[in-house]
C-alpha atoms as a PDB file:
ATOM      1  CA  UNK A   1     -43.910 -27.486  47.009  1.00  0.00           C
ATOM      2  CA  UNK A   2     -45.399 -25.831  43.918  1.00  0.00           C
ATOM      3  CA  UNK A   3     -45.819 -21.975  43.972  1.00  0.00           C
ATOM      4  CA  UNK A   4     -48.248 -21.903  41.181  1.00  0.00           C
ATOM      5  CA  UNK A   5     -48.820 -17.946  41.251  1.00  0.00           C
ATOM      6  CA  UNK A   6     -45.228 -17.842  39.785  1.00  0.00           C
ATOM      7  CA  UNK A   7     -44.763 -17.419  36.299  1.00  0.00           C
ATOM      8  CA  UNK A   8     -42.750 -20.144  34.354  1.00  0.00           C
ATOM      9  CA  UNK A   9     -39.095 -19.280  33.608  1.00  0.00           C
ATOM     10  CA  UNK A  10     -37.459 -19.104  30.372  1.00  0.00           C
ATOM     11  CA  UNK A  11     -39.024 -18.955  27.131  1.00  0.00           C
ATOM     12  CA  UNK A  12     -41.436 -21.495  25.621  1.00  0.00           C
ATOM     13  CA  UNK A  13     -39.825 -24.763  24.468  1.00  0.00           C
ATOM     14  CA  UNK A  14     -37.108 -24.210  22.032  1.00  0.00           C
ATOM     15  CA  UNK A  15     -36.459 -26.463  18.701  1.00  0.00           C
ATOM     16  CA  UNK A  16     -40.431 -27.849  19.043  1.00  0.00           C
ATOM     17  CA  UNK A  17     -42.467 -24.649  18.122  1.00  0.00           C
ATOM     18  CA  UNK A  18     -44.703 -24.895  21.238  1.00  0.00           C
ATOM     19  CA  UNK A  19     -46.092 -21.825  23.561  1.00  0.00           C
ATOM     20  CA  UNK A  20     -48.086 -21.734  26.615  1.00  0.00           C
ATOM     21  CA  UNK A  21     -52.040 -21.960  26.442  1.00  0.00           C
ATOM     22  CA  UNK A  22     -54.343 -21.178  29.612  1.00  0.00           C
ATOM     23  CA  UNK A  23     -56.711 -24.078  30.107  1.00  0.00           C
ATOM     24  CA  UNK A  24     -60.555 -22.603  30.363  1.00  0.00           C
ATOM     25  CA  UNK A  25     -61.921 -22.336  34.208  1.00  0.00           C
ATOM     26  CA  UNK A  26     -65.187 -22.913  32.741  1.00  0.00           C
ATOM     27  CA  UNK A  27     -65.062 -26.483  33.118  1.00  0.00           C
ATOM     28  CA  UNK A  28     -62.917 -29.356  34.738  1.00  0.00           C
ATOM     29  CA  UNK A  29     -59.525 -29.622  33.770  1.00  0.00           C
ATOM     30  CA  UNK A  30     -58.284 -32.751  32.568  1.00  0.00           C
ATOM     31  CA  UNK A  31     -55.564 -34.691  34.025  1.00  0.00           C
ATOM     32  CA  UNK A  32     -52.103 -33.860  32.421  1.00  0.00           C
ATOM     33  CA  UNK A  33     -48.653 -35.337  32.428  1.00  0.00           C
ATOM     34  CA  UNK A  34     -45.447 -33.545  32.752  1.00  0.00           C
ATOM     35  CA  UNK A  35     -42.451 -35.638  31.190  1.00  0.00           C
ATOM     36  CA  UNK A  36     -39.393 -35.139  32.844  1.00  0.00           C
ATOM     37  CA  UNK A  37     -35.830 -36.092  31.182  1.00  0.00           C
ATOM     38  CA  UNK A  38     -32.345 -35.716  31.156  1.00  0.00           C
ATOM     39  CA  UNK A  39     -29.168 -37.258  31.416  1.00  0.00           C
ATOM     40  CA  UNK A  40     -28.827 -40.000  34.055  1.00  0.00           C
ATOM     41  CA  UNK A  41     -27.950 -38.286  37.389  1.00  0.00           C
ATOM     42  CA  UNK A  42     -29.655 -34.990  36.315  1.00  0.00           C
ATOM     43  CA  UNK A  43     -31.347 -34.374  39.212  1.00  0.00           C
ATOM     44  CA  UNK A  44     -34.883 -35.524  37.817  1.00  0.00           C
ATOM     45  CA  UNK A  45     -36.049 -37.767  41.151  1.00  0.00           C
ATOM     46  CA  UNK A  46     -35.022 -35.167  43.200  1.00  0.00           C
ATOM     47  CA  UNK A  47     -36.389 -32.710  41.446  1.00  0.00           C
ATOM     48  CA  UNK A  48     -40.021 -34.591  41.043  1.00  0.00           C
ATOM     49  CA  UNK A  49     -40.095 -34.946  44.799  1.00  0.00           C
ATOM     50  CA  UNK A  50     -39.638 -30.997  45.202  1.00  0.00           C
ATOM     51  CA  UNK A  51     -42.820 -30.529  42.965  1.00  0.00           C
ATOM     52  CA  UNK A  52     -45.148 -32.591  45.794  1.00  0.00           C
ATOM     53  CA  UNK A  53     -46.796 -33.485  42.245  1.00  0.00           C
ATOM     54  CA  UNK A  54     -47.659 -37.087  41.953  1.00  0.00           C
ATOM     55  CA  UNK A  55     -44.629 -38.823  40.141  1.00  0.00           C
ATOM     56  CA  UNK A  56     -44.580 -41.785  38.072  1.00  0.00           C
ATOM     57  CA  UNK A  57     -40.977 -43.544  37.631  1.00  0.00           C
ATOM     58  CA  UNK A  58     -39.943 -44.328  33.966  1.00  0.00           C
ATOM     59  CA  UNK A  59     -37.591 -46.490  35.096  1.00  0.00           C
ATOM     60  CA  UNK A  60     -40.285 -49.154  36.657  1.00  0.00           C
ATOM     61  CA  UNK A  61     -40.982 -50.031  32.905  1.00  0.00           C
ATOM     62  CA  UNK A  62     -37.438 -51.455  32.068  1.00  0.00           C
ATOM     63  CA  UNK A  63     -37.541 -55.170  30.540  1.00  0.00           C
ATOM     64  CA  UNK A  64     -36.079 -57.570  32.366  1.00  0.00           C
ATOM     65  CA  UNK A  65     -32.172 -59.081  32.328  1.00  0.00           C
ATOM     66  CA  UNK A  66     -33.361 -62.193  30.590  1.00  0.00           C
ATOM     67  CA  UNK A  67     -35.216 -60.566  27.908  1.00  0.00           C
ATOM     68  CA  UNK A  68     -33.551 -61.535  24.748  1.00  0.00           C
ATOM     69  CA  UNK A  69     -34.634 -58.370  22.937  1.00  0.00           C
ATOM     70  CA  UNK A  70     -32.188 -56.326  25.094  1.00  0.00           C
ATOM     71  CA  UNK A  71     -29.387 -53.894  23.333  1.00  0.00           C
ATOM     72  CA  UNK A  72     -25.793 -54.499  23.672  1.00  0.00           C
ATOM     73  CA  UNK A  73     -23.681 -51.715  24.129  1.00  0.00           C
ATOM     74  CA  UNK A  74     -21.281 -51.810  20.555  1.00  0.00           C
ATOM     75  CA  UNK A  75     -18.202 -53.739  20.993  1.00  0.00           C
ATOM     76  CA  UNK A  76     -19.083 -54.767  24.454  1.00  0.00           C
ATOM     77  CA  UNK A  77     -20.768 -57.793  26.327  1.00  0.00           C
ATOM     78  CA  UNK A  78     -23.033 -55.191  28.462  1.00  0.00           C
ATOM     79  CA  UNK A  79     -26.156 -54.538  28.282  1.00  0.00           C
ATOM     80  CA  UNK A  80     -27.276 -50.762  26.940  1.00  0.00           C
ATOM     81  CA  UNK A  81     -29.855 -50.061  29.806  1.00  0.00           C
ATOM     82  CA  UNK A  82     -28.982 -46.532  28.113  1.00  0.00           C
ATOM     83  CA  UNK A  83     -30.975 -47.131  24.729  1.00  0.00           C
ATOM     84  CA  UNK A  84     -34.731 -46.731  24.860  1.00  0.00           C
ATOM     85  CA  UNK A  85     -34.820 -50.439  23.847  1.00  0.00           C
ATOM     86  CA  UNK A  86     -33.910 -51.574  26.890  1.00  0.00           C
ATOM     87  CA  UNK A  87     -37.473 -50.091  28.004  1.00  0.00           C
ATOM     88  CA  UNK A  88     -41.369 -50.546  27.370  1.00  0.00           C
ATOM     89  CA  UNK A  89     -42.641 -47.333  25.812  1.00  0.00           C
ATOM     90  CA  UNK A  90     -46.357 -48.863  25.144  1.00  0.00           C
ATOM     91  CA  UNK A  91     -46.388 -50.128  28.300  1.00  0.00           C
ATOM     92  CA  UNK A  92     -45.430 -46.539  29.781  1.00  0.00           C
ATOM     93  CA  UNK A  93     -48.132 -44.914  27.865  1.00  0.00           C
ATOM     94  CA  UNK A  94     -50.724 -47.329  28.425  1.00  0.00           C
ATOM     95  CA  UNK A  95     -50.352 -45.857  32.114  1.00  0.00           C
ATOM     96  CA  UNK A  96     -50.414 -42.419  31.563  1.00  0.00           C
ATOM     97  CA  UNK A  97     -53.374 -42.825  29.795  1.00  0.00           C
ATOM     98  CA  UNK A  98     -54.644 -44.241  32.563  1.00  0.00           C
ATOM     99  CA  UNK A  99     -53.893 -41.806  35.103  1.00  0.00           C
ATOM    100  CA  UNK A 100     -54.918 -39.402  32.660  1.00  0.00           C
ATOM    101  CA  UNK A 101     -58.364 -40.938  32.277  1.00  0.00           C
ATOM    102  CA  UNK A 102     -58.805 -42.532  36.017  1.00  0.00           C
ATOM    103  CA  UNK A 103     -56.066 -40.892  38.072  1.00  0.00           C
ATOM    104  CA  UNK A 104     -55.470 -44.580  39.193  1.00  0.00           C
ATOM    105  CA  UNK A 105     -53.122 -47.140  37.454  1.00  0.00           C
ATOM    106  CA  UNK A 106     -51.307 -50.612  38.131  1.00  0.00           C
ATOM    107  CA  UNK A 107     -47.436 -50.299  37.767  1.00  0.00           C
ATOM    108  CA  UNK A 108     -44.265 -52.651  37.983  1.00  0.00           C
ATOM    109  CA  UNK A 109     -42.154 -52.385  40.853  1.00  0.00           C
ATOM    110  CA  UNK A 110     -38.355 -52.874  39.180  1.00  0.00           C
ATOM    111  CA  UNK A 111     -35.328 -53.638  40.909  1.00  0.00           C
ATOM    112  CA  UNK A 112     -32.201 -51.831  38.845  1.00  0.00           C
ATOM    113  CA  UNK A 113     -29.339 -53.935  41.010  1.00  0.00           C
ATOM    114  CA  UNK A 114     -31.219 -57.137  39.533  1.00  0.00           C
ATOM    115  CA  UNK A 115     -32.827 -56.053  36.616  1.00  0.00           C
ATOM    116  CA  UNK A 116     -35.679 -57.772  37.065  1.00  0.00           C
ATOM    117  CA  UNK A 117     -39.533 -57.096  38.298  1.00  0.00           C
ATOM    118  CA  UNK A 118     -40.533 -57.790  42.061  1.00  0.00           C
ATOM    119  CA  UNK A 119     -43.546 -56.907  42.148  1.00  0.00           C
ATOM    120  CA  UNK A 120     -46.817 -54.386  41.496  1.00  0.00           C
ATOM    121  CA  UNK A 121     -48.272 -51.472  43.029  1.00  0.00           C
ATOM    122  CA  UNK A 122     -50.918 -49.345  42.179  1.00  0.00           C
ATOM    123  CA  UNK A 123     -50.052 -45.347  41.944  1.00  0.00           C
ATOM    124  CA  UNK A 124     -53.562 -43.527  43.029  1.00  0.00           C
ATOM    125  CA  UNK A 125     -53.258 -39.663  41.945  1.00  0.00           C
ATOM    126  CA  UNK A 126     -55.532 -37.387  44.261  1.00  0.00           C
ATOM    127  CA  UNK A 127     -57.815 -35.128  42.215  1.00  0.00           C
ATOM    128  CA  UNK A 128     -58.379 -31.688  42.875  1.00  0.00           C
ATOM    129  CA  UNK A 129     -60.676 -28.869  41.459  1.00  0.00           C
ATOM    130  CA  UNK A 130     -58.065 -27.020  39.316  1.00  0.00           C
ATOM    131  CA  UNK A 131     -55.944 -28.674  36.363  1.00  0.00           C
ATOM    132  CA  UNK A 132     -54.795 -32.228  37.731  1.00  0.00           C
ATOM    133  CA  UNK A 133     -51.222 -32.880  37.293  1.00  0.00           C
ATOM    134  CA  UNK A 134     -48.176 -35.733  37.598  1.00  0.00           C
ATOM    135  CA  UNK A 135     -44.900 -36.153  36.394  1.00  0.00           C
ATOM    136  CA  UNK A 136     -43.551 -38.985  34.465  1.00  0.00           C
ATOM    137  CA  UNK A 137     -39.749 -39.309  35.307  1.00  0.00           C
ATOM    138  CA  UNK A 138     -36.861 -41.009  33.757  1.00  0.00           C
ATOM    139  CA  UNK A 139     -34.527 -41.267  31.042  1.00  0.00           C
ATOM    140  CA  UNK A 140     -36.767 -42.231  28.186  1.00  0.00           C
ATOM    141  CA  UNK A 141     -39.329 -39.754  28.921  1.00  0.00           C
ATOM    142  CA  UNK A 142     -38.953 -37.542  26.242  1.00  0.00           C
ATOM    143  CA  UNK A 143     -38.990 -40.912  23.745  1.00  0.00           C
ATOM    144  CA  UNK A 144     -42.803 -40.745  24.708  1.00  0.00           C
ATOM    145  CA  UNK A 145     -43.589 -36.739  24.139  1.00  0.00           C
ATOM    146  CA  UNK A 146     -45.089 -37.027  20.629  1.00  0.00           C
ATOM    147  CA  UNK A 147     -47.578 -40.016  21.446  1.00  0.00           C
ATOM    148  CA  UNK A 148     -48.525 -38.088  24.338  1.00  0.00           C
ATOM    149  CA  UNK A 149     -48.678 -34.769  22.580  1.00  0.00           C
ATOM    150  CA  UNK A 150     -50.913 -36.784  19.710  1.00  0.00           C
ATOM    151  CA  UNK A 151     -53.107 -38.117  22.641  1.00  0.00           C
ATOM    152  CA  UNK A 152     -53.684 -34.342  23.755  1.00  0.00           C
ATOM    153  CA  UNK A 153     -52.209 -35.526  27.850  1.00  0.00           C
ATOM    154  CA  UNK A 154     -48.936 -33.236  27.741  1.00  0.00           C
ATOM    155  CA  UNK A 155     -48.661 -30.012  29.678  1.00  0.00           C
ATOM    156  CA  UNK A 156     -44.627 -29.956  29.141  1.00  0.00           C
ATOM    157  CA  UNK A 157     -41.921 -32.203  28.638  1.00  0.00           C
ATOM    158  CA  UNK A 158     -38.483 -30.578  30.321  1.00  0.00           C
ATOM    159  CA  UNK A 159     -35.184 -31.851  30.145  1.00  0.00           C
ATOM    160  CA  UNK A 160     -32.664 -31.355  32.913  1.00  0.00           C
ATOM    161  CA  UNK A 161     -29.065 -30.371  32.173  1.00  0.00           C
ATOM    162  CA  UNK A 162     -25.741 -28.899  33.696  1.00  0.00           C
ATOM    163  CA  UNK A 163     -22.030 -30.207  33.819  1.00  0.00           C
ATOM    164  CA  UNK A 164     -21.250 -33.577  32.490  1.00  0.00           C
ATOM    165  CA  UNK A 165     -18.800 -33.842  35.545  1.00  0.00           C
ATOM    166  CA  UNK A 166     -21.435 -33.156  38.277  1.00  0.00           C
ATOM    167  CA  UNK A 167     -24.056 -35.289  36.287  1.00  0.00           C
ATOM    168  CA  UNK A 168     -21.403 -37.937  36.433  1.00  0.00           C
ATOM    169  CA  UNK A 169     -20.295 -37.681  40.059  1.00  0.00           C
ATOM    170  CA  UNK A 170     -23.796 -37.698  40.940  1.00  0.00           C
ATOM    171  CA  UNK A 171     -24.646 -40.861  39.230  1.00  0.00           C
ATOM    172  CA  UNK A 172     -22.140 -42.708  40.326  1.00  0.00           C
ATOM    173  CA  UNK A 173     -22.298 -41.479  44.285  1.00  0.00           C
ATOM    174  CA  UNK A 174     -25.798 -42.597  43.629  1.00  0.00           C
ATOM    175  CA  UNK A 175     -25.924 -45.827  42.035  1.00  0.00           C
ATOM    176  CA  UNK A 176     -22.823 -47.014  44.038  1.00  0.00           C
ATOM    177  CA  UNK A 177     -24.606 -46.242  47.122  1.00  0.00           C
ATOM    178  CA  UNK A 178     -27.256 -48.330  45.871  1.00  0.00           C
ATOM    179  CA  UNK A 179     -25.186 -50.951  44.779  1.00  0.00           C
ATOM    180  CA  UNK A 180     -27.573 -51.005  41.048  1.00  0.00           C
ATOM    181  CA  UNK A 181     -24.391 -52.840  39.225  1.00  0.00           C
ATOM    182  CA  UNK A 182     -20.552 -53.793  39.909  1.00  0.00           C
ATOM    183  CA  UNK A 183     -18.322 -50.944  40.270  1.00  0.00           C
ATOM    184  CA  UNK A 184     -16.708 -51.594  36.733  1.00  0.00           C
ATOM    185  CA  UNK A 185     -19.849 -51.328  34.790  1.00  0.00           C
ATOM    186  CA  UNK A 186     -20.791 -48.328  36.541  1.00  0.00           C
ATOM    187  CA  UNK A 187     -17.511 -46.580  35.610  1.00  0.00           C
ATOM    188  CA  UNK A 188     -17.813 -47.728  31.936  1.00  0.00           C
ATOM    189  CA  UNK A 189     -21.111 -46.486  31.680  1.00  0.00           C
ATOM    190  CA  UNK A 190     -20.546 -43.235  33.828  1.00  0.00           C
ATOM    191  CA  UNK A 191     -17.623 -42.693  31.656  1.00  0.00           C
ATOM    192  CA  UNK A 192     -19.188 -43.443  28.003  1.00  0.00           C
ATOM    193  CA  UNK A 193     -22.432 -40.958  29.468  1.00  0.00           C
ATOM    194  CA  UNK A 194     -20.315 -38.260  30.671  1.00  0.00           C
ATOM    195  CA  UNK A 195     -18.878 -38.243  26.721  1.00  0.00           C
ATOM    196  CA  UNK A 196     -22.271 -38.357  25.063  1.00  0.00           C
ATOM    197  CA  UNK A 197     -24.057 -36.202  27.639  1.00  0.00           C
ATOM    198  CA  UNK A 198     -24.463 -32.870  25.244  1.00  0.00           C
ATOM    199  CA  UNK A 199     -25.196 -35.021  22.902  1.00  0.00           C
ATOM    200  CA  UNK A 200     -27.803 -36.890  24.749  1.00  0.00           C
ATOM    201  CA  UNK A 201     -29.349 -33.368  25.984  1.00  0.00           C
ATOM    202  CA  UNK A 202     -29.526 -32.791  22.027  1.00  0.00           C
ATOM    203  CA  UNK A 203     -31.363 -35.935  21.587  1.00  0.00           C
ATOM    204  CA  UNK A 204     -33.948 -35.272  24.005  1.00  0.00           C
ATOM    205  CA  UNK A 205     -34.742 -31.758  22.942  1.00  0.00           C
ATOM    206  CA  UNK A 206     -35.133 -32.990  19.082  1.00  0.00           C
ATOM    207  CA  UNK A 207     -37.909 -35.127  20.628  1.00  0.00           C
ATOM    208  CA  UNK A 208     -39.443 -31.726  22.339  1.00  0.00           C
ATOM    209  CA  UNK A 209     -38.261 -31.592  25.430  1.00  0.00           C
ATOM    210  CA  UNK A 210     -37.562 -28.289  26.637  1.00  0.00           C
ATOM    211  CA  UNK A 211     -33.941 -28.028  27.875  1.00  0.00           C
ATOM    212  CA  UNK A 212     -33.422 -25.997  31.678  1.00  0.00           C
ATOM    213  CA  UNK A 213     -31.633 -25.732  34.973  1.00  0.00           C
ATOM    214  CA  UNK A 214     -33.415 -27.091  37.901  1.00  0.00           C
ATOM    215  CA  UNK A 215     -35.163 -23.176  38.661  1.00  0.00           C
ATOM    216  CA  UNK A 216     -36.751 -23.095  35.235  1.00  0.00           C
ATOM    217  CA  UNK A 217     -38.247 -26.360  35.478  1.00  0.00           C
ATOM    218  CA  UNK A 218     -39.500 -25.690  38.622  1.00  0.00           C
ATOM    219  CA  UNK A 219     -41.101 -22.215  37.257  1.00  0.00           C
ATOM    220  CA  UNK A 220     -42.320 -24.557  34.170  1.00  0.00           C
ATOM    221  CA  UNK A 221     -44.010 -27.118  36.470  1.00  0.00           C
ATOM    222  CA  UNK A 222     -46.014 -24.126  38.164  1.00  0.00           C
ATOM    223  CA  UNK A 223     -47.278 -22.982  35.559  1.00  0.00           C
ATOM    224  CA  UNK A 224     -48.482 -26.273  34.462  1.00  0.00           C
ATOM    225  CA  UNK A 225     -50.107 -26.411  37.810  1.00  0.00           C
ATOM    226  CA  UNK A 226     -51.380 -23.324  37.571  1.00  0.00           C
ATOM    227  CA  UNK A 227     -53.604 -24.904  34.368  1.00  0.00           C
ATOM    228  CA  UNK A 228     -51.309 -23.864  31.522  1.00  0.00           C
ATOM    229  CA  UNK A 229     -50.359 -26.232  29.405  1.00  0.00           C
ATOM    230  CA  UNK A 230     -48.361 -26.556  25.718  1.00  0.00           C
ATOM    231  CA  UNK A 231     -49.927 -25.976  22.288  1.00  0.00           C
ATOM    232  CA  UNK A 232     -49.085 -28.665  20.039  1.00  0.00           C
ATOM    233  CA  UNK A 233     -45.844 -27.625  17.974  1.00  0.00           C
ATOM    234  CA  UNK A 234     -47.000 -26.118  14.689  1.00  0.00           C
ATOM    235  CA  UNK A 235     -45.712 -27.933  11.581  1.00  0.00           C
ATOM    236  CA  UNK A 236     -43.866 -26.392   8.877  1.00  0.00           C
END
């Protein structure tokens, strides 16, 4: 759980101009969103299940295997479920607004072994006298940071990183475990990831998501709980 008397590690957000900002006790907080992003096999489920915070998973708004829009990975037959076009951004944020307005939203269940939809649940955030918090989780988080900035629902966007060679021995003891595709697309994918990781960390911070270690993000995530929440980057 959350200690949210502790101050949040590291510096403010690097490469998006943005500083912390107490939210006024004066009134009701609003309901904020924390985007959380970073490489596949990061560490980001794990580390939204630490918080206790309410988590929404990213990866419940993939498209389907038969939609035709999908990306192809270049000079391949398989499908990029890497690119953010293999995803539903409105969809995403027409959910966080939600939460954000209702603290109660309908969301797809998605199967990743048969990339496909099974279902829909509805993900009921408990309120609570001080600022109101979730997470949004998953690869294409930080894709969404800007909309949600605009919107005025992001306390912080954070970006997990550390070795490409545990990220990618974690992903693939993961999604072998849970059999999500055939061993051989797994190692093509863990391999071609494991390549582009930095620059996939680089990516995600462009977008304004701040880059840290699993301690700083947990520090970062109490002080959003704690009711402090990012300034909108200033513009040159």
């Amino acid at each position: 759980m959350l200690d949210t008397n502790r101050p949040p590690g590291g510096s403010p957000a690097r490469g998006n101009g943005s500083d912390w900002c107490p939210v006024s006790s004066s009134s009701p907080s609003p309901t904020r969103v924390v985007l959380l992003t970073g490489p596949s096999g990061s560490g980001k489920s794990s580390l939204a299940a630490r918080s206790g915070l309410p988590v929404l998973r990213l990866d419940d708004f993939y498209k389907e295997g038969t939609d035709p829009t999908l990306p192809q990975v270049m000079g391949s037959t398989d499908i990029d479920w890497d690119s953010p076009l293999s995803w539903d951004a409105d969809e995403a944020v027409a959910a966080i607004e939600r939460l954000c307005a209702t603290g109660r939203t309908h969301v797809p269940v998605y199967d990743i072994a048969t990339s496909s939809r099974t279902g829909a649940e509805t993900l009921d955030i408990a309120r609570s006298p001080r600022t109101s918090l979730f997470i949004a989780e998953g690869i294409f988080a930080a894709d969404i940071a800007a909309r949600c900035q605009e919107l005025g629902l992001l306390a912080d966007a954070l970006c997990l990183r550390g070795r490409p060679s545990t990220t990618f021995r974690r992903r693939l003891v993961r999604d072998l475990r849970e059999g999500r595709k055939s061993v051989p697309f797994l190692l093509r994918r863990g391999w071609r990831l494991m390549r582009a990781e930095r620059g996939i960390v680089a990516r995600h911070v462009a977008l304004g998501a701040h880059a840290c270690a699993r301690d700083e993000a947990l520090g970062r995530l109490a002080a959003a709980a704690a009711g402090r929440h990012r300034t909108p980057a200033a513009r040159a």
